[in-house]
Protein backbone atom coordinates (compact mmCIF):
# COMPACT_ATOMS: atom_id res chain seq x y z
CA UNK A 1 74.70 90.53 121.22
CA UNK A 2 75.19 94.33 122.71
CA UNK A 3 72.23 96.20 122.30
CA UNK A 4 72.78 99.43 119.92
CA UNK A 5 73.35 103.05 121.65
CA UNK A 6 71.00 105.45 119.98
CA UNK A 7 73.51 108.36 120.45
CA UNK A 8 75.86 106.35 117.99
CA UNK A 9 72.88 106.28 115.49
CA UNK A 10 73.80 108.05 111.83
CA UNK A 11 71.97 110.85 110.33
CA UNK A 12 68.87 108.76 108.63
CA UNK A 13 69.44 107.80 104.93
CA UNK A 14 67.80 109.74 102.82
CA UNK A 15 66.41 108.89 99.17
CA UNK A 16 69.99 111.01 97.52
CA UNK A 17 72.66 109.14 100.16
CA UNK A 18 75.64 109.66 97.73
CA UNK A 19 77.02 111.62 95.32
CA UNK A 20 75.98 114.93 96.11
CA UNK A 21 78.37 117.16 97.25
CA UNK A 22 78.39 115.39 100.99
CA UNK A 23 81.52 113.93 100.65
CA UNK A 24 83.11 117.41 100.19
CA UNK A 25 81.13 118.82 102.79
CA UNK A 26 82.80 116.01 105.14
CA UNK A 27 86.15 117.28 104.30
CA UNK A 28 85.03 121.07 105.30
CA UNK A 29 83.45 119.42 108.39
CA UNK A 30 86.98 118.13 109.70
CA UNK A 31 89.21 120.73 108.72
CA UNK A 32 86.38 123.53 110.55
CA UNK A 33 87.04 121.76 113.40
CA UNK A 34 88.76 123.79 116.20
CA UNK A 35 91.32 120.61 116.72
CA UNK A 36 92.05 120.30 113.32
CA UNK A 37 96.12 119.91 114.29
CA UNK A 38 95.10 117.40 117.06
CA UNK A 39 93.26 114.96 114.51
CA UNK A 40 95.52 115.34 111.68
CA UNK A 41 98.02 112.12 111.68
CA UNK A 42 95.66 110.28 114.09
CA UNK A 43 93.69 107.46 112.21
CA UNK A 44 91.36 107.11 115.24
CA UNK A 45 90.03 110.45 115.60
CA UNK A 46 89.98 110.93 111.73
CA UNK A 47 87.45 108.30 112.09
CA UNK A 48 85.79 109.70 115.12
CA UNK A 49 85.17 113.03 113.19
CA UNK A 50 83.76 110.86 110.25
CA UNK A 51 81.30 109.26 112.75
CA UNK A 52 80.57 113.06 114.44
CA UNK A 53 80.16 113.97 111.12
CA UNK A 54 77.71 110.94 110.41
CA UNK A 55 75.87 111.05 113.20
CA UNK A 56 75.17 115.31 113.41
CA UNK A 57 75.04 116.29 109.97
CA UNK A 58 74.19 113.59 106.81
CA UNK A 59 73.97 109.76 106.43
CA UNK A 60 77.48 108.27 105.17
CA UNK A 61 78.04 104.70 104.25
CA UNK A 62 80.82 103.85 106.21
CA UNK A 63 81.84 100.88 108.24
CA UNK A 64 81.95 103.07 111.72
CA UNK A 65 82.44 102.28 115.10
CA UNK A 66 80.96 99.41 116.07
CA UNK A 67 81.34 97.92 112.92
CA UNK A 68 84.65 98.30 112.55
CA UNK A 69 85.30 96.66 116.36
CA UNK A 70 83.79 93.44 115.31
CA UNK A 71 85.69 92.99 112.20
CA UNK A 72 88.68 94.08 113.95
CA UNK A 73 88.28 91.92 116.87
CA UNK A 74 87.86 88.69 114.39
CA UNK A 75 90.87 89.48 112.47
CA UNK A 76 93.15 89.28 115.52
CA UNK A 77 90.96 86.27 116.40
CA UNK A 78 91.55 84.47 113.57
CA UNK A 79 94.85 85.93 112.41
CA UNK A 80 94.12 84.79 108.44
CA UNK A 81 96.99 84.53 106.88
CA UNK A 82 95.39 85.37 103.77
CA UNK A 83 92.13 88.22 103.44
CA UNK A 84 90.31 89.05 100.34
CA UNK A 85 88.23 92.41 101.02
CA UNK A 86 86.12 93.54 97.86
CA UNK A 87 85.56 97.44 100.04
CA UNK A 88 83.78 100.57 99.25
CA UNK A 89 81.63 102.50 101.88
CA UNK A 90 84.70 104.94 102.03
CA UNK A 91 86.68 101.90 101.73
CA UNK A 92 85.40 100.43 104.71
CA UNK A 93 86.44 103.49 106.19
CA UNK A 94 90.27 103.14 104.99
CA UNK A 95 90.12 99.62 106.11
CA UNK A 96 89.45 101.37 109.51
CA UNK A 97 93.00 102.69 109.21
CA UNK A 98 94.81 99.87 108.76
CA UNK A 99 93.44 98.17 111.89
């Protein structure tokens, strides 16, 4: 297995990690940004701002980048013709945009 790169390391979870106000705050993150017209109908750097966001400001449970790779990678692997996905953490990150 790949070793993990500490600059891809989340914010650390605090003991409040939902449900207050962070969510919203995401939201104000991405549209601050200067390339707000750049990210908007482009599922992969929606997600990269959610990571940016992650990593630099608070703790998010999300599926992220790496994450979201593997499970990627063994769906076109596997090619199930049938998948069952009981999500949350942002719904597994929109079901990392519809792979």
């Amino acid at each position: 297995m790949a070793s993990f790169q500490d600059s891809k390391a989340y914010q650390g979870k605090t003991e409040t990690f939902f449900d207050d106000g962070r969510e919203v705050e995401l939201l104000h993150f991405i549209h601050s940004k200067p390339d707000i017209e750049n990210i908007r109908d482009s599922p992969q750097k929606v997600l990269a701002a959610i990571d940016e966001y992650a990593r630099t400001k608070k703790y998010l449970m999300n599926v992220g980048e790496d994450k979201g790779r593997i499970v990627s990678d063994l769906i076109a692997e596997v090619k199930p013709e049938t998948m069952v996905s009981v999500l949350d953490a942002m719904a597994a990150t929109a079901f990392l945009t519809i792979i």
